[in-house]
Protein backbone atom coordinates (compact mmCIF):
# COMPACT_ATOMS: atom_id res chain seq x y z
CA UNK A 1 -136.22 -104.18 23.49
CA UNK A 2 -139.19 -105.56 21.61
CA UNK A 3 -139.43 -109.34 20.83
CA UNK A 4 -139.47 -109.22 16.71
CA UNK A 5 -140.47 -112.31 14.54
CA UNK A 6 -138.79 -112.31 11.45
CA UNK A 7 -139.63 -114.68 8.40
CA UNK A 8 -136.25 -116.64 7.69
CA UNK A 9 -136.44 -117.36 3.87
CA UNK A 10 -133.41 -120.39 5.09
CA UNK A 11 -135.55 -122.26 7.57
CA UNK A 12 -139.25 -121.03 5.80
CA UNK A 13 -140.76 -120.13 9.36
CA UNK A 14 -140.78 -116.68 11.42
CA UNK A 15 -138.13 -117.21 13.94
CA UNK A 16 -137.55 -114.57 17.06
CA UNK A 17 -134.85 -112.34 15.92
CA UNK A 18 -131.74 -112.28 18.18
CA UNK A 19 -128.96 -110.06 17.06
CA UNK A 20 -125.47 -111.41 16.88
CA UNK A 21 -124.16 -108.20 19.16
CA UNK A 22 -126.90 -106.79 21.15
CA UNK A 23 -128.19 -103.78 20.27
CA UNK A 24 -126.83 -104.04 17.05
CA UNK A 25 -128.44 -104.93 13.58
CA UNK A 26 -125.91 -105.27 10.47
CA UNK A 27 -128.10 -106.02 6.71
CA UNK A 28 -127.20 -106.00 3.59
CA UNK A 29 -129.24 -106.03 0.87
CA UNK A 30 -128.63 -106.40 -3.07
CA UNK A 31 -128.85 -103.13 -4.87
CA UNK A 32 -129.38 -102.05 -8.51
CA UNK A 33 -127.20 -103.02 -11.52
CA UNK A 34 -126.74 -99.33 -12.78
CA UNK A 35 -127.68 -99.89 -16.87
CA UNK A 36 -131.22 -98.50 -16.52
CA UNK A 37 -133.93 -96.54 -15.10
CA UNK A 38 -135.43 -98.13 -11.69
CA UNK A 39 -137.98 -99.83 -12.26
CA UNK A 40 -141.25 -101.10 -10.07
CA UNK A 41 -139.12 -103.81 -8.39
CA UNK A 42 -136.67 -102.05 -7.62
CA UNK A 43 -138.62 -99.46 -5.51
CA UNK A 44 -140.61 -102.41 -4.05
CA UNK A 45 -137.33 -103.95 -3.07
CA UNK A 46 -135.52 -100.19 -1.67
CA UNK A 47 -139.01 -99.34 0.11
CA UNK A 48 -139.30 -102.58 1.87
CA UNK A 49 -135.95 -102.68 3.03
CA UNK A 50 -136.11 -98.62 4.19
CA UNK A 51 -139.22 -99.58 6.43
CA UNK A 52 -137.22 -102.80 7.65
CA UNK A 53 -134.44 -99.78 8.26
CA UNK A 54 -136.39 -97.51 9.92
CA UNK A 55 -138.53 -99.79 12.52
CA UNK A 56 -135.07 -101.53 13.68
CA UNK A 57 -133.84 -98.20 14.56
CA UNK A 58 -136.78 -96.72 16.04
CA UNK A 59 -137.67 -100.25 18.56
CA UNK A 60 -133.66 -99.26 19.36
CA UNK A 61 -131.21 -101.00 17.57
CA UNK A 62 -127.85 -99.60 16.59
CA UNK A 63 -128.31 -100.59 12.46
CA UNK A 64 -125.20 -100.77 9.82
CA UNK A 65 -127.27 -101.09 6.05
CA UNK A 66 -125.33 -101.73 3.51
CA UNK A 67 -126.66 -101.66 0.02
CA UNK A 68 -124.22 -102.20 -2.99
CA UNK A 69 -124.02 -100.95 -6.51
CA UNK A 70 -123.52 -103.03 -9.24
CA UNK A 71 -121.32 -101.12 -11.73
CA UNK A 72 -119.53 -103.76 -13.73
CA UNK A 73 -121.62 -106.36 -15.61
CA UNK A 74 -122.38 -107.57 -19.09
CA UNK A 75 -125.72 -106.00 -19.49
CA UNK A 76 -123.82 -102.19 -18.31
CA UNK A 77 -121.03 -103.16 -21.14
CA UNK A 78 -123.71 -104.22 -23.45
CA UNK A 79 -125.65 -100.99 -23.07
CA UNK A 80 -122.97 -98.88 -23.42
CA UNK A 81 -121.72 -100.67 -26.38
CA UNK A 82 -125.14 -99.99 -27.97
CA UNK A 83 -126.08 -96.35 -26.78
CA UNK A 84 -121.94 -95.30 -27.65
CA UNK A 85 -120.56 -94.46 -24.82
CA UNK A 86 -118.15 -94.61 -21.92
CA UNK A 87 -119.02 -97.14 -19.06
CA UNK A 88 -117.95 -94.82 -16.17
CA UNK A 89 -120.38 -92.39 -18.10
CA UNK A 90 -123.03 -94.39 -18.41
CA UNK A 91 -123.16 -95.94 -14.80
CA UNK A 92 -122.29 -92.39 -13.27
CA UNK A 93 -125.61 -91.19 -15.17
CA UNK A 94 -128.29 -94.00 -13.57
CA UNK A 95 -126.53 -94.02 -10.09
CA UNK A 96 -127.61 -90.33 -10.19
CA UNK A 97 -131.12 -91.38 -11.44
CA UNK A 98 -130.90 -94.29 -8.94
CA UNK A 99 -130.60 -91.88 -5.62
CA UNK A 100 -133.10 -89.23 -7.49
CA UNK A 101 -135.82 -92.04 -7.44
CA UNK A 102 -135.29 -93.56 -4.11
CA UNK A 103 -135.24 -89.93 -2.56
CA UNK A 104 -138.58 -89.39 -4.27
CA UNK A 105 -140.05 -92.44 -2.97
CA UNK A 106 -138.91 -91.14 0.54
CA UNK A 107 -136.09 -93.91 1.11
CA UNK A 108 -133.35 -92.78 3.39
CA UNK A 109 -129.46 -93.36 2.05
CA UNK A 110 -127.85 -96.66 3.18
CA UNK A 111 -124.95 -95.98 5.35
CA UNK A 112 -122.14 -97.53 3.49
CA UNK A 113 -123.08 -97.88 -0.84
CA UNK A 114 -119.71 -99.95 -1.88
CA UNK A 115 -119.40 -99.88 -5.51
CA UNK A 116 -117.83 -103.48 -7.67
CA UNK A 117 -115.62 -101.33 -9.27
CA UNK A 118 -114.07 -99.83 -5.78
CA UNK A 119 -114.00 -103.35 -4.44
CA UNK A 120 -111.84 -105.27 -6.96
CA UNK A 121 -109.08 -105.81 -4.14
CA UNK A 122 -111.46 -107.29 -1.83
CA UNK A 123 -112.99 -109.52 -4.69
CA UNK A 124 -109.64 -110.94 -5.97
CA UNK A 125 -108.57 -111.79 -2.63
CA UNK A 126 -111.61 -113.62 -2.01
CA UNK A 127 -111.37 -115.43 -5.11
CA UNK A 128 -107.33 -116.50 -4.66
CA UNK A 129 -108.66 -117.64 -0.67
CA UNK A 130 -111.28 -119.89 -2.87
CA UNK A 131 -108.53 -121.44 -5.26
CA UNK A 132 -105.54 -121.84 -2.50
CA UNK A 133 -108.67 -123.57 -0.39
CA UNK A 134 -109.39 -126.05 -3.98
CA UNK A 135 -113.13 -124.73 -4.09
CA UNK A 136 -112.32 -122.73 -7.50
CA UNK A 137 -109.88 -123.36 -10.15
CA UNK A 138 -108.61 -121.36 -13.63
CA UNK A 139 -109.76 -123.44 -16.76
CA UNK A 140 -108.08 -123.38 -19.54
CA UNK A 141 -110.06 -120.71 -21.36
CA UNK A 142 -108.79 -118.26 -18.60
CA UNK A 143 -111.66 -118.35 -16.18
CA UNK A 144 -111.69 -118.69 -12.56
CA UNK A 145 -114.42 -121.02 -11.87
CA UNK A 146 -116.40 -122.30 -8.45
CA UNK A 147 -116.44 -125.53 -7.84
CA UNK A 148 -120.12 -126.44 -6.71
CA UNK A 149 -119.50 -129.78 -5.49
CA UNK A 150 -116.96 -128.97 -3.41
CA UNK A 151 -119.39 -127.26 -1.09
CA UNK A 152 -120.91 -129.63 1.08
CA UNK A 153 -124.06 -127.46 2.39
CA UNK A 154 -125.01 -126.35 -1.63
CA UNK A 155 -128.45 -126.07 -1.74
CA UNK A 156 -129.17 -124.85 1.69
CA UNK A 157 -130.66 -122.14 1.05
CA UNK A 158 -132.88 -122.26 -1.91
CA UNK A 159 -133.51 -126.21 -1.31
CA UNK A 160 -132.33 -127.19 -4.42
CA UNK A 161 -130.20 -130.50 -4.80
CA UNK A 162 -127.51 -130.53 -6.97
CA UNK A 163 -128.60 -133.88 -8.74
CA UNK A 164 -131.80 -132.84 -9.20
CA UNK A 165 -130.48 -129.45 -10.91
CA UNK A 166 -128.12 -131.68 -13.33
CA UNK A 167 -131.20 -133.42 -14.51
CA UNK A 168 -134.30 -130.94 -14.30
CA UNK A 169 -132.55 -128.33 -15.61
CA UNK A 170 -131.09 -127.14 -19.12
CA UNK A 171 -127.18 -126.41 -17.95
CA UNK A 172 -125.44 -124.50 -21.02
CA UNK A 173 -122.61 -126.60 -21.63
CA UNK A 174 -119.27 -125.24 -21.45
CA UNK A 175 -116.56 -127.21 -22.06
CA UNK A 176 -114.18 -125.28 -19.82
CA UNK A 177 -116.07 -126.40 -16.84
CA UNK A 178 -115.67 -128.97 -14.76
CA UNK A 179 -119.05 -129.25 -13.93
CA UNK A 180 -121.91 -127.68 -16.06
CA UNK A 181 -123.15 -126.14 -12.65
CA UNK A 182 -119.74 -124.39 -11.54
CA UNK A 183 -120.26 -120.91 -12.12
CA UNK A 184 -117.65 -117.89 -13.00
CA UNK A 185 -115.66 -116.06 -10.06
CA UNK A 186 -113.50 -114.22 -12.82
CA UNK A 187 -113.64 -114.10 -16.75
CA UNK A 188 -110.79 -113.22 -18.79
CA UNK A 189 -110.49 -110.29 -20.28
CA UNK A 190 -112.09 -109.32 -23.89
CA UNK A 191 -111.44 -106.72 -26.42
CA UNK A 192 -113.03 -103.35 -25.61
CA UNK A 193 -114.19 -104.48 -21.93
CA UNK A 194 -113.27 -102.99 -18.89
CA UNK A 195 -110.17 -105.60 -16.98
CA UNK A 196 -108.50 -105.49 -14.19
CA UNK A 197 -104.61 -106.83 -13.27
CA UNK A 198 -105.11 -110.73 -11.21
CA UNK A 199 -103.38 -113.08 -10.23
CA UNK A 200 -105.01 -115.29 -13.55
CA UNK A 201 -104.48 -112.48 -16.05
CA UNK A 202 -106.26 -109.32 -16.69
CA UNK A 203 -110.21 -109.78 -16.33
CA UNK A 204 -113.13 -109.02 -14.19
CA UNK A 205 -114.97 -110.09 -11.45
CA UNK A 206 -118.39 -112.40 -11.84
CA UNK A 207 -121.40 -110.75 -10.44
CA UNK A 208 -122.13 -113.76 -7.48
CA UNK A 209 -118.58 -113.12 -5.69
CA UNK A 210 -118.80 -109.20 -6.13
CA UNK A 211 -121.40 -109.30 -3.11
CA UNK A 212 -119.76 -111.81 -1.32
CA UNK A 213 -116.61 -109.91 -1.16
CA UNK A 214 -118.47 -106.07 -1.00
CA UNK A 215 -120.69 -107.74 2.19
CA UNK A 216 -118.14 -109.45 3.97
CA UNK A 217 -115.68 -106.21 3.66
CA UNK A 218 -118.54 -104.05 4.95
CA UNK A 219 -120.32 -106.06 7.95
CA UNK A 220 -117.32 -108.55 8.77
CA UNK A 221 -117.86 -112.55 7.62
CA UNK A 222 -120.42 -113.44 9.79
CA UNK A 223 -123.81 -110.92 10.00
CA UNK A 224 -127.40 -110.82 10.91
CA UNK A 225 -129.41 -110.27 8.05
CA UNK A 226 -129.06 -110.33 4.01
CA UNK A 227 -131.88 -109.26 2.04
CA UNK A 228 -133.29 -108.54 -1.56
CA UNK A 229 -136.07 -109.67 -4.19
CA UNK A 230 -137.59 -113.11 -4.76
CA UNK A 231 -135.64 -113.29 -8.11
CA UNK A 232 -132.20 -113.56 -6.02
CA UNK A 233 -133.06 -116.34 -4.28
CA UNK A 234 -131.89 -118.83 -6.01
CA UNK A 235 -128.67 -118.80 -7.86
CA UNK A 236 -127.20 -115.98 -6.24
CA UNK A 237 -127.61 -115.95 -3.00
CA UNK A 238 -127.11 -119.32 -3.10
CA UNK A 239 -123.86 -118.54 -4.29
CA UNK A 240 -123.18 -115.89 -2.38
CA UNK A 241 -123.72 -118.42 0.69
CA UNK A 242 -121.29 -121.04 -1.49
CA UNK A 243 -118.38 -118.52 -1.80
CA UNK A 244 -118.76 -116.89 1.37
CA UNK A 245 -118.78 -119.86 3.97
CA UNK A 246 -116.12 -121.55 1.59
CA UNK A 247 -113.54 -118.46 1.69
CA UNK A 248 -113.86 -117.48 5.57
CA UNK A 249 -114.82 -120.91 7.26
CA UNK A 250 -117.67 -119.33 9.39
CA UNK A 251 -121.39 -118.92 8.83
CA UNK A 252 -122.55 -116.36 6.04
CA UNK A 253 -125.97 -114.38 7.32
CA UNK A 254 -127.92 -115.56 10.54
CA UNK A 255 -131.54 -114.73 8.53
CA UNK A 256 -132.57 -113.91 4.78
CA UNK A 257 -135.18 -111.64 3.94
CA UNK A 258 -136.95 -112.13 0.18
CA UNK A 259 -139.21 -109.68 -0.66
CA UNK A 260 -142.52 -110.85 -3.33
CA UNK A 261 -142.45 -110.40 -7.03
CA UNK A 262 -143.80 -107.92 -9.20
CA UNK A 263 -147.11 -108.74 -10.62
CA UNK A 264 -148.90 -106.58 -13.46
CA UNK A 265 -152.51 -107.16 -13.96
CA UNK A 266 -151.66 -110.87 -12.22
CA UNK A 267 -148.88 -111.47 -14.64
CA UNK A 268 -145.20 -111.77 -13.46
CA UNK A 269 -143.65 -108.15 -14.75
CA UNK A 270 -141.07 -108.54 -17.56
CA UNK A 271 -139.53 -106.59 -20.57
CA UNK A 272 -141.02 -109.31 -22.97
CA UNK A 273 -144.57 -109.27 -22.01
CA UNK A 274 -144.22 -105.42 -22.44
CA UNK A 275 -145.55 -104.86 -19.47
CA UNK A 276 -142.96 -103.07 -17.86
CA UNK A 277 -142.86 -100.17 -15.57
CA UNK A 278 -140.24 -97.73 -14.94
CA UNK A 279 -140.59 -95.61 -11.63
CA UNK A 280 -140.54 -92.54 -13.92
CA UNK A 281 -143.41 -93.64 -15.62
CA UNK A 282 -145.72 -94.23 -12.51
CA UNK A 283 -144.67 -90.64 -11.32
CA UNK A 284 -145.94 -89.14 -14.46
CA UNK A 285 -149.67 -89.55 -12.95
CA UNK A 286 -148.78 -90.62 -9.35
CA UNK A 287 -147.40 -88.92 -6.31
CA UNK A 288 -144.35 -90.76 -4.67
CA UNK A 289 -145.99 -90.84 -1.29
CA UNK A 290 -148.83 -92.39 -2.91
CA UNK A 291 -146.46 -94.99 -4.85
CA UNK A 292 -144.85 -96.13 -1.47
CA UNK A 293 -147.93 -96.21 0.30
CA UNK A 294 -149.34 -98.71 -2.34
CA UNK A 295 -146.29 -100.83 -2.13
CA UNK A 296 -146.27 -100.76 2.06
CA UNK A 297 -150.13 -102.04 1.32
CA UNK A 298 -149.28 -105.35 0.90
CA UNK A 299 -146.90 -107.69 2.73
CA UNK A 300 -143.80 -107.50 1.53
CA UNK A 301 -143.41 -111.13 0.98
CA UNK A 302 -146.69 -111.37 -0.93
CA UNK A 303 -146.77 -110.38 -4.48
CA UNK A 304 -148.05 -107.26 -5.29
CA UNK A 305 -149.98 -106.75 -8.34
CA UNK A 306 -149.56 -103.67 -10.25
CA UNK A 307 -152.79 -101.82 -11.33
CA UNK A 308 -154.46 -98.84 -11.94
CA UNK A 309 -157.11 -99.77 -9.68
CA UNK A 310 -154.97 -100.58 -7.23
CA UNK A 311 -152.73 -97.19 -7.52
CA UNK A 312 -155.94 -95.71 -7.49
CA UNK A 313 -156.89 -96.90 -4.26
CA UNK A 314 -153.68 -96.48 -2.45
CA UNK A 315 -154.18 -93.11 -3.78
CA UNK A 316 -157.51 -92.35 -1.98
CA UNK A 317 -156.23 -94.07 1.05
CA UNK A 318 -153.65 -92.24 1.72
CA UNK A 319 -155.67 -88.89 0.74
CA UNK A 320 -158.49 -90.32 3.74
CA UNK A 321 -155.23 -90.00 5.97
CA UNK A 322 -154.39 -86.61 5.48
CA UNK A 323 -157.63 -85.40 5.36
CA UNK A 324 -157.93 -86.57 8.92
CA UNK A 325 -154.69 -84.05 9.58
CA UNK A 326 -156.14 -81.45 8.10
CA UNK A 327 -157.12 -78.23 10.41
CA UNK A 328 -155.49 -79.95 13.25
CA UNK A 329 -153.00 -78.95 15.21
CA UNK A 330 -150.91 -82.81 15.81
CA UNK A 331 -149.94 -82.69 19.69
CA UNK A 332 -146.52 -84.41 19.79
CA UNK A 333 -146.70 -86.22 23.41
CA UNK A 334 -146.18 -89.59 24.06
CA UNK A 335 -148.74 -91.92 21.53
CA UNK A 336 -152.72 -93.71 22.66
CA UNK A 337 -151.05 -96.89 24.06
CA UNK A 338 -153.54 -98.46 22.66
CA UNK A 339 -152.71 -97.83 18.57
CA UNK A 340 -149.38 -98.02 19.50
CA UNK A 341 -149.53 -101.03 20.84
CA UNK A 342 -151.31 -102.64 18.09
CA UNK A 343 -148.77 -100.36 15.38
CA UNK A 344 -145.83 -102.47 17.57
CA UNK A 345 -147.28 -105.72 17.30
CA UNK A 346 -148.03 -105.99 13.55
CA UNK A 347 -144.52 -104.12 12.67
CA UNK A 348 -142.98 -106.99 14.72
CA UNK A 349 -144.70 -109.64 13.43
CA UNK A 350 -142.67 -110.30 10.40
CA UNK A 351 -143.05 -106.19 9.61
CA UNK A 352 -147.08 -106.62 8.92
CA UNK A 353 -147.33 -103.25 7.52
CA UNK A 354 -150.50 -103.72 6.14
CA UNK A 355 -151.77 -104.63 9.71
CA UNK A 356 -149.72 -101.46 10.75
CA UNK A 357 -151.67 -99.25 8.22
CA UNK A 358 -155.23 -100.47 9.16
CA UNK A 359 -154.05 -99.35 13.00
CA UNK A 360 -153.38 -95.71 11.29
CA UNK A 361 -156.92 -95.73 9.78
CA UNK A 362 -158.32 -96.85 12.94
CA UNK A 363 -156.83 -93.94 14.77
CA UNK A 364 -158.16 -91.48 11.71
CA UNK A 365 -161.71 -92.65 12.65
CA UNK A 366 -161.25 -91.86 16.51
CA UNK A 367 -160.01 -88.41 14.69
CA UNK A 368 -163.20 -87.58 12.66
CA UNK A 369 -165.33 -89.02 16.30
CA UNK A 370 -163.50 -86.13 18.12
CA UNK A 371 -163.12 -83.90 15.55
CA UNK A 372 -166.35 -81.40 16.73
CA UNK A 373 -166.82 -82.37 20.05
CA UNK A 374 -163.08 -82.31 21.75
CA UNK A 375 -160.72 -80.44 19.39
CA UNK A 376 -157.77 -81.74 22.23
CA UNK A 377 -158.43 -85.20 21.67
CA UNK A 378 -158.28 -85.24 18.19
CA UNK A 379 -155.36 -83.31 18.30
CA UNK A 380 -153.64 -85.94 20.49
CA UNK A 381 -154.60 -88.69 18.02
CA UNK A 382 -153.19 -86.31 15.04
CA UNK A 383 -149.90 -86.28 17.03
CA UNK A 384 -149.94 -90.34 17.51
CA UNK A 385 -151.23 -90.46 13.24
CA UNK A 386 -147.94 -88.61 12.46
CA UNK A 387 -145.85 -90.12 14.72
CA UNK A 388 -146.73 -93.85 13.64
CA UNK A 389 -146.89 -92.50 10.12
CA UNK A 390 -143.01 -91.37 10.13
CA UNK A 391 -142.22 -94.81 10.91
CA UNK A 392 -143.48 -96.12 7.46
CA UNK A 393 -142.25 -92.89 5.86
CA UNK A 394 -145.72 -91.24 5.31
CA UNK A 395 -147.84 -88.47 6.50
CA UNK A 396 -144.68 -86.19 7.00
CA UNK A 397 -146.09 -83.50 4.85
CA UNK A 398 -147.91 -80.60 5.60
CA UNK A 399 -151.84 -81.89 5.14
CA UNK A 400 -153.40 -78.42 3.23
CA UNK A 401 -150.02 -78.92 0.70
CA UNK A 402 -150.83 -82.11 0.43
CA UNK A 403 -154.51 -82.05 -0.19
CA UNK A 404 -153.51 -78.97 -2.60
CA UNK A 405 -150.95 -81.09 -4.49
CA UNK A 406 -148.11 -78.59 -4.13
CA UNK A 407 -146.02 -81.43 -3.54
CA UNK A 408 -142.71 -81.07 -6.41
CA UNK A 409 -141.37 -85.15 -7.05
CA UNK A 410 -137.78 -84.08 -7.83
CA UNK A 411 -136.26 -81.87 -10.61
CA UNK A 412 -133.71 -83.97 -12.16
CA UNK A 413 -130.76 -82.62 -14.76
CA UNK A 414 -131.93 -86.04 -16.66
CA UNK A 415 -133.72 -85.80 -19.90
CA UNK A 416 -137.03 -87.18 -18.16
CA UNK A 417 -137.27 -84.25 -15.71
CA UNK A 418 -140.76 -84.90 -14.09
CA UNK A 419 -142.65 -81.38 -13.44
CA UNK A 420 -144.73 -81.14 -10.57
CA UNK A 421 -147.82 -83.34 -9.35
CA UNK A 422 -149.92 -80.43 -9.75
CA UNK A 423 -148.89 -79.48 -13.23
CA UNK A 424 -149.77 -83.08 -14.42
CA UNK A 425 -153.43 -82.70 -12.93
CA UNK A 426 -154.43 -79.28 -13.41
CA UNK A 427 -153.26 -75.86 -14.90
CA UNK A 428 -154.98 -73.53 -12.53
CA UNK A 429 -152.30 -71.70 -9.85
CA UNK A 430 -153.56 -71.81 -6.58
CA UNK A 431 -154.18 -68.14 -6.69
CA UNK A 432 -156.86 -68.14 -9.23
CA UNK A 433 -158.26 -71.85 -7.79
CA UNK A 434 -158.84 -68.84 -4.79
CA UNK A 435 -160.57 -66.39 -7.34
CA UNK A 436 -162.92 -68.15 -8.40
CA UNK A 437 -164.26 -70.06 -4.86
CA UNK A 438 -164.46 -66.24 -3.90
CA UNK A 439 -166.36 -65.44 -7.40
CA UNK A 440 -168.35 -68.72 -6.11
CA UNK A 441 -168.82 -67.24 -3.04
CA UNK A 442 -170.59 -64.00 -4.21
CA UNK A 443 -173.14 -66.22 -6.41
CA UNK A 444 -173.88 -67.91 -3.80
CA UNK A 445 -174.67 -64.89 -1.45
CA UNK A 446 -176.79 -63.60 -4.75
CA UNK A 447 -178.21 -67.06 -5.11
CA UNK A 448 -177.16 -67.12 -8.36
CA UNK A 449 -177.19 -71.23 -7.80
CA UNK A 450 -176.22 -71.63 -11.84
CA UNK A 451 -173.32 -69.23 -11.49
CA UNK A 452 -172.04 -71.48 -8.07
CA UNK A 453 -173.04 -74.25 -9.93
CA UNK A 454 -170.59 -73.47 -12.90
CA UNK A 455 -167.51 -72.51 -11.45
CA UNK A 456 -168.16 -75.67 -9.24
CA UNK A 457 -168.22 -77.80 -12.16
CA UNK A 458 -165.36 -76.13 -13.89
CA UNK A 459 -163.09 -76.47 -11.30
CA UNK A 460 -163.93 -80.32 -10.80
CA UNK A 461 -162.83 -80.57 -14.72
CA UNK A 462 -159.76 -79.27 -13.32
CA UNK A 463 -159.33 -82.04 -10.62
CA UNK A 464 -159.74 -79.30 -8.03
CA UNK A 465 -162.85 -80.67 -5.00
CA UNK A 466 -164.44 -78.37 -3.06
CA UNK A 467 -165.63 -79.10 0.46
CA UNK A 468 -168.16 -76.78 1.67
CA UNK A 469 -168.28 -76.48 6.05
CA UNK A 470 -170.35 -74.22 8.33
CA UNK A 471 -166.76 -72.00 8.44
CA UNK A 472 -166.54 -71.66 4.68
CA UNK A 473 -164.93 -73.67 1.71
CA UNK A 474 -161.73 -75.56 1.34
CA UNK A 475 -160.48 -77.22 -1.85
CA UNK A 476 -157.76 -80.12 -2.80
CA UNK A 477 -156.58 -81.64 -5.87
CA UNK A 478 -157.74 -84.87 -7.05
């Protein structure tokens, strides 16, 4: 097995990942509170964790992912106060949306996907374990509440003292609470809300102890890693750690994964700044391939800033890729040991997969050496482009559909079906793109050089490049 270095967002250092069973790799990671569209973060956050996915299993681990739903909250009951209608409805809709948009982006289906709602037994007995054990107690407005200074080790995690949090921060008071920083396990219920039968009266679960309880149920009380965005940190997995190690008496998660925040032209992305971007909305002008290869550009622990620019160039990278593939026939053999080896060492260096893409664009220039002079070569290093490529989830497509932008995102029954690619960039079919590179053709054999140049320029007002080559003309899309 390959020695991996994993960054531990507990101890702030890589550390050499050891599996609690050998062989076998069991992560969870936070999922989506289903009340809206996905947005940027989200994919960052379900590509990231996909790539983590997909390396474990192909360096040969056994891998259990777990990646929950969210499908009781305030926000969902809010929203479907405001837009009129049923809660199941409403949460049924974006959990459809949810999987359209991660399938776009390329991200294969966790293998379990527990639900809050389908894991109410597993979160009330967690919660009476917490009050027979004295770390939670019912106030008197009816809420079950955690009792943060019961747990000794609060803090661990994120770093934060519990002192310090009294006085640095602004703690809503609630005069239920025993402390202002105890936070809600279960809340009474209200008119018009969604309850549940408990042991403290009908109610619902807080949204800290539904992962504790959907985590532990799924991967046992003690497993290897727990993952999600920066943003979780610090209170809930803090909590999550809190509840957990409080209820069962044994360690939580061996190694926490945080992936970077969102940035939009340098600026943290947020709903209030209006400068917010739904993964919809990027696929309106961008390619999903092209969205996950921007996001695998960067680290996932650095930020990544949202730009055009940036898009842009992710765009043209990935493009320089599969024009290596194209009018190559990929020889699948065992890979160069050379890129391979440096594809290995980046991916298991803290999953470097910037470091892992610049080995894929080293390989594409060995391509375009060979390319003329030995056809079997290159073909070889096609083979080891793909096969590194699948590991990230790109260059799995056919290179001439690509290039041609034939490529269809999804077709979704929702009311923001996306066409495809190509009917966003240009309105020719591919049949008369053909007509007129053949009407080009004849001009050319005329030397009618105005008529060539013409249909030349029309087509690039299209978005449709032509490549001229000693054995005739190809085009893409822009």
């Amino acid at each position: 097995m390959i020695e991996l270095k994993i960054h531990n967002s507990q101890t702030g250092r890589k550390e050499t990942f050891v599996p609690l069973e050998e062989g076998k790799v069991r992560m969870y990671v936070c999922g989506m509170t289903v009340y809206d569209y996905c947005h940027l973060g989200h994919a960052r956050v379900m590509v990231v964790f996909d790539v983590v996915t997909r390396y474990l299993r192909h360096i040969g681990y056994d891998v259990t992912y777990v990646r929950n739903i969210t499908d009781v909250d305030d926000k969902i009951i809010q929203r479907a106060n405001e837009s009129g209608e049923d809660i199941g409805t409403l949460t049924e809709r974006f959990i459809r949306i949810m999987h359209e948009d991660a399938a776009a982006l390329g991200v294969l289906e966790p293998d379990l996907e527990p639900r809050a709602t389908t894991s109410m037994n597993d979160i009330i007995a967690m919660i009476a374990t917490l009050v027979e054990k004295g770390y939670a107690y019912q106030a008197a407005n009816g809420d079950v509440y955690y009792a943060v200074n019961r747990f000794a080790n609060y803090g661990k995690l994120s770093g934060k003292k519990l002192d310090e949090l009294r006085a640095g921060e602004r703690v809503e008071v609630d005069a239920a609470k025993q402390d202002p920083l105890d936070f809600v396990l279960w809340k009474s219920a209200k008119p018009d809300e969604p309850s549940w039968e408990s042991p403290w009266g009908e109610g619902r679960p807080g949204w800290h102890i539904e992962c504790s309880a959907m985590s532990t149920q799924c991967l046992g009380n003690h497993f290897d890693i727990h993952g999600g965005g920066m943003d979780l940190k610090f209170p809930h997995h803090e909590n999550e750690i809190a509840q957990s190690e409080a209820a069962t008496g044994e360690p939580f998660v061996n190694l926490w994964m945080h992936n970077g925040f969102v940035k939009v032209d340098e600026e943290k992305m947020s709903k209030s700044l209006g400068n917010f971007f739904t993964v919809r909305e990027i696929l309106k002008n961008y390619r999903a391939e092209e969205v996950r290869y921007f996001i695998l550009a960067s680290h996932y622990r650095s930020p990544l800033n949202y730009t055009q620019e940036n898009l842009d160039n992710g765009k043209a990278a990935l493009n320089r890729l599969y024009t290596a593939l194209y009018g190559l026939a990929p020889i699948h053999a065992p890979c160069d040991d050379e890129y391979t080896k440096a594809f290995y060492e980046a991916m298991s260096d803290d999953f470097n997969t910037p470091e892992a893409i610049a080995v894929l664009f080293d390989i594409t220039r060995e391509i375009n050496r060979n390319r003329e002079t030995d056809s079997n070569r290159a073909n070889e290093l096609a083979g080891c482009l793909v096969f590194l490529g699948e590991i990230l989830g790109l260059l799995q497509q056919d290179p001439e559909t690509y290039r041609k932008g034939k490529t269809e995102i999804y077709a979704s029954t929702d009311e923001l079906k996306l066409e495809t690619h190509k009917a966003s960039i240009s309105t020719l079919s591919d049949e008369k793109i053909d007509e007129m590179i053949e009407m080009r053709d004849r001009a050319r054999q005329e030397k009618n050089w105005a008529e060539s140049d013409r249909i030349r320029d029309e087509l690039d007002s299209q978005g449709i490049v032509l490549e001229d080559s000693a054995s005739g003309t190809t085009w893409r899309r822009k």
